[in-house]
N, C-alpha and C. Protein backbone atom coordinates (compact mmCIF):
# COMPACT_ATOMS: atom_id res chain seq x y z
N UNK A 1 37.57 29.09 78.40
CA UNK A 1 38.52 28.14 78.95
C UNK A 1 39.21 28.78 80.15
N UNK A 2 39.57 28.24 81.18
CA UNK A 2 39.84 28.48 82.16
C UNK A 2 41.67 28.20 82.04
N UNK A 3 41.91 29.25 82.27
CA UNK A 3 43.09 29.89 82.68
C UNK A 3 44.25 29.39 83.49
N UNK A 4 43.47 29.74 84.59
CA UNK A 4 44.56 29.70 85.95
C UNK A 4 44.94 27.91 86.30
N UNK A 5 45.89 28.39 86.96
CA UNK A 5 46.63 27.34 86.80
C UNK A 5 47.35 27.41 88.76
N UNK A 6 46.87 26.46 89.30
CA UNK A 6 47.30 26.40 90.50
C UNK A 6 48.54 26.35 91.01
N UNK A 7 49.46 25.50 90.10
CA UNK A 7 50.93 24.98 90.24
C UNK A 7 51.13 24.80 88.90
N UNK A 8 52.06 25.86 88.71
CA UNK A 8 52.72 25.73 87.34
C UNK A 8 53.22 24.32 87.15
N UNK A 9 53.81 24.03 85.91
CA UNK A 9 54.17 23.05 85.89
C UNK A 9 55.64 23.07 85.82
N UNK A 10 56.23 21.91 86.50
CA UNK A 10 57.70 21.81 86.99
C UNK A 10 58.34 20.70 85.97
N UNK A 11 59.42 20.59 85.51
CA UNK A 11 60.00 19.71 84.98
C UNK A 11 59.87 18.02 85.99
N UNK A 12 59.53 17.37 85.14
CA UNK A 12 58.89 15.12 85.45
C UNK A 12 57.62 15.52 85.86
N UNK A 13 57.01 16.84 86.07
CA UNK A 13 55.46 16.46 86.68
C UNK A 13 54.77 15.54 85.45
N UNK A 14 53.78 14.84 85.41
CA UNK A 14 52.62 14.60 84.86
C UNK A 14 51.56 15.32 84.52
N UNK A 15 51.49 15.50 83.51
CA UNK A 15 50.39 16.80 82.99
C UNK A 15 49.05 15.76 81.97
N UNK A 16 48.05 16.68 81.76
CA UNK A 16 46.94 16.09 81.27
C UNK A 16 47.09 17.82 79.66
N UNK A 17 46.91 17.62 78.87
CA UNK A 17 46.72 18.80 77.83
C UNK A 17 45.41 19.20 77.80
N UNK A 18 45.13 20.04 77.76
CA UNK A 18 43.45 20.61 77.93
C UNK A 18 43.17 21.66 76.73
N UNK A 19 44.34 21.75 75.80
CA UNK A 19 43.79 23.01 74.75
C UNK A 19 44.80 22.70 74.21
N UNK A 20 44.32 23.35 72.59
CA UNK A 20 45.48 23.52 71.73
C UNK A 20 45.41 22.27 70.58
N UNK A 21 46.49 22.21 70.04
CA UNK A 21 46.65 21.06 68.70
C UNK A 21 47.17 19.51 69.71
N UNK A 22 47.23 19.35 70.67
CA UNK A 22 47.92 18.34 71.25
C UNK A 22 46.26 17.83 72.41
N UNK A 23 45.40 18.54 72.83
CA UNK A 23 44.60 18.18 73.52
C UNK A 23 44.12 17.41 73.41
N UNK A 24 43.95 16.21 74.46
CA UNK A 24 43.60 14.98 74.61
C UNK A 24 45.15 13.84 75.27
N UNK A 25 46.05 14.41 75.08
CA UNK A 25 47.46 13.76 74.90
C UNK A 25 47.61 14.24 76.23
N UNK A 26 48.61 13.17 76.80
CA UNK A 26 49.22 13.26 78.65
C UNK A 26 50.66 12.81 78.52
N UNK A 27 51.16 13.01 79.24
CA UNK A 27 52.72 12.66 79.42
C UNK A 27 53.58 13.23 80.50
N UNK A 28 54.86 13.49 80.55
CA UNK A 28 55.76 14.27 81.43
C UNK A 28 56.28 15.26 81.00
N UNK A 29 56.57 16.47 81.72
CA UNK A 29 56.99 17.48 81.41
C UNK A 29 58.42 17.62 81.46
N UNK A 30 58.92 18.22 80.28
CA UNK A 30 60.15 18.29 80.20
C UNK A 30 60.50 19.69 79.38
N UNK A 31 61.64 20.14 79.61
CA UNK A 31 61.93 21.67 79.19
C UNK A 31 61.35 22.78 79.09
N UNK A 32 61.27 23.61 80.07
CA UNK A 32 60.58 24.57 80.52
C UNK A 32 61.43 25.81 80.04
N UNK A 33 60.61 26.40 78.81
CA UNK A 33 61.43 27.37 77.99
C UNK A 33 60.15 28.79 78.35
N UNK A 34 61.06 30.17 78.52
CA UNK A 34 59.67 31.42 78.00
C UNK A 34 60.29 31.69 76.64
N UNK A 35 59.33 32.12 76.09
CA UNK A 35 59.66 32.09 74.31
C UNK A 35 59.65 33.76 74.24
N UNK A 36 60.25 34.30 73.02
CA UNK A 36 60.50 35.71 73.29
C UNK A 36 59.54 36.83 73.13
N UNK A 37 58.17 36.31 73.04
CA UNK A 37 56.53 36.98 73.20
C UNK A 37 56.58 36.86 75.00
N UNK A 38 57.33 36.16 75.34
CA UNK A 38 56.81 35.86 77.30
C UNK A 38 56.15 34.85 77.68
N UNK A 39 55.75 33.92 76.38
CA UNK A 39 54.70 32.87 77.16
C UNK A 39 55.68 31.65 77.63
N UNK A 40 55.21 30.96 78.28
CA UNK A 40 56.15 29.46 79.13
C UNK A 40 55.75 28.96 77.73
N UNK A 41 56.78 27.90 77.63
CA UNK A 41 56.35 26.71 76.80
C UNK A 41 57.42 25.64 77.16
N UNK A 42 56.33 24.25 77.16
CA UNK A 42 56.71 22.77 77.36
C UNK A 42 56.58 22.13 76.47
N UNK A 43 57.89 21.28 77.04
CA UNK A 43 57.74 19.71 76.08
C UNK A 43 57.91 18.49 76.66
N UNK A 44 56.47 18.18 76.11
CA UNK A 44 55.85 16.90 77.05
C UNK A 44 56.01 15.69 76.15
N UNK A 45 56.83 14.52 76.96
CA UNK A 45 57.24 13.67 76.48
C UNK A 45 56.24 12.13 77.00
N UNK A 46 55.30 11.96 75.80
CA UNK A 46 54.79 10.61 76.13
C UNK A 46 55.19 9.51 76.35
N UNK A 47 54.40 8.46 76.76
CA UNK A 47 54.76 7.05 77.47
C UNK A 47 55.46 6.42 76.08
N UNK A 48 54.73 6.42 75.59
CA UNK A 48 55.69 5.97 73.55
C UNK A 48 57.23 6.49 73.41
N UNK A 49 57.83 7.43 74.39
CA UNK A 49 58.36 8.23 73.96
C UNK A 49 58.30 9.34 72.84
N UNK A 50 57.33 9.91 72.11
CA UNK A 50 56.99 10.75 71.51
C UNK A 50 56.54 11.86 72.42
N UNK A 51 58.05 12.91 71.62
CA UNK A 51 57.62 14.66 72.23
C UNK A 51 56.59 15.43 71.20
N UNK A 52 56.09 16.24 72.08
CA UNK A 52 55.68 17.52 71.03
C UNK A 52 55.74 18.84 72.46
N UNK A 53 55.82 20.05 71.71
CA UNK A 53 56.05 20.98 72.47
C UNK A 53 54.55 22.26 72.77
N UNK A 54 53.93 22.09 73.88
CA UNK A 54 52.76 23.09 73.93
C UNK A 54 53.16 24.10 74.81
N UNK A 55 52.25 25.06 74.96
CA UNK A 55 52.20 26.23 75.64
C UNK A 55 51.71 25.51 77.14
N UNK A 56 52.53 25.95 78.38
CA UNK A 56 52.24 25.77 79.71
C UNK A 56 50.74 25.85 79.62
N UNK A 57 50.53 27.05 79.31
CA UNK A 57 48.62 27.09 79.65
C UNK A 57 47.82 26.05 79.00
N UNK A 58 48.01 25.57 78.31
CA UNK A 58 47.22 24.41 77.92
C UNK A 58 47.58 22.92 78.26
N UNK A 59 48.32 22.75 79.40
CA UNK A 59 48.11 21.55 80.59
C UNK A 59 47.72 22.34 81.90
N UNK A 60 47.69 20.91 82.20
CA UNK A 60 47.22 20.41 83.62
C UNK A 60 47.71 19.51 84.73
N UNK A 61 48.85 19.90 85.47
CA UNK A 61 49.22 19.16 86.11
C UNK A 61 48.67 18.17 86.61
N UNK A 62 48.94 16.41 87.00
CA UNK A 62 48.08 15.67 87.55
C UNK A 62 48.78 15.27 88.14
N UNK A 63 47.88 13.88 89.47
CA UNK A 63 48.16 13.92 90.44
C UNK A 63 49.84 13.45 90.87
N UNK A 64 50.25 12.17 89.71
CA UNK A 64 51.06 11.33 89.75
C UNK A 64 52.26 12.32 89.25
N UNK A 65 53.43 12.16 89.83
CA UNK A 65 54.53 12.86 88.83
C UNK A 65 55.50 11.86 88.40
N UNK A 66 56.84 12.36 87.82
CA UNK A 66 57.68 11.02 86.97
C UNK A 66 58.63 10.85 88.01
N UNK A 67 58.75 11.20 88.90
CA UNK A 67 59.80 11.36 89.95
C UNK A 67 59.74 11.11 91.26
């Protein structure tokens, strides 16, 4: 799985999930936390309004943002 990540992701971007327990799921990004191992982690809030919280590396920013 590919890694890198061109543009982190910013709080209202639009992200696509590409790994993990949430992959397949899209929404907006919201709360941009590093957890105390160092990794980023988000919580991406769907069109339903339903959150769940993944690791930055497993989205994908897309083209559209919420803002």
């Amino acid at each position: 799985m590919a890694t890198s990540t061109a543009t982190a992701p910013k709080d209202g971007d639009a992200c696509q999930v590409i790994g993990g327990t949430h992959k397949g799921k899209s929404g907006t990004v919201r709360d941009l936390n590093v957890s105390k191992t160092g990794h980023l982690t988000i919580t991406v809030v769907q069109a339903n309004g339903e959150r769940f919280k993944t690791l930055a590396r497993n989205v994908v920013v897309t083209a559209s943002g919420g803002r």
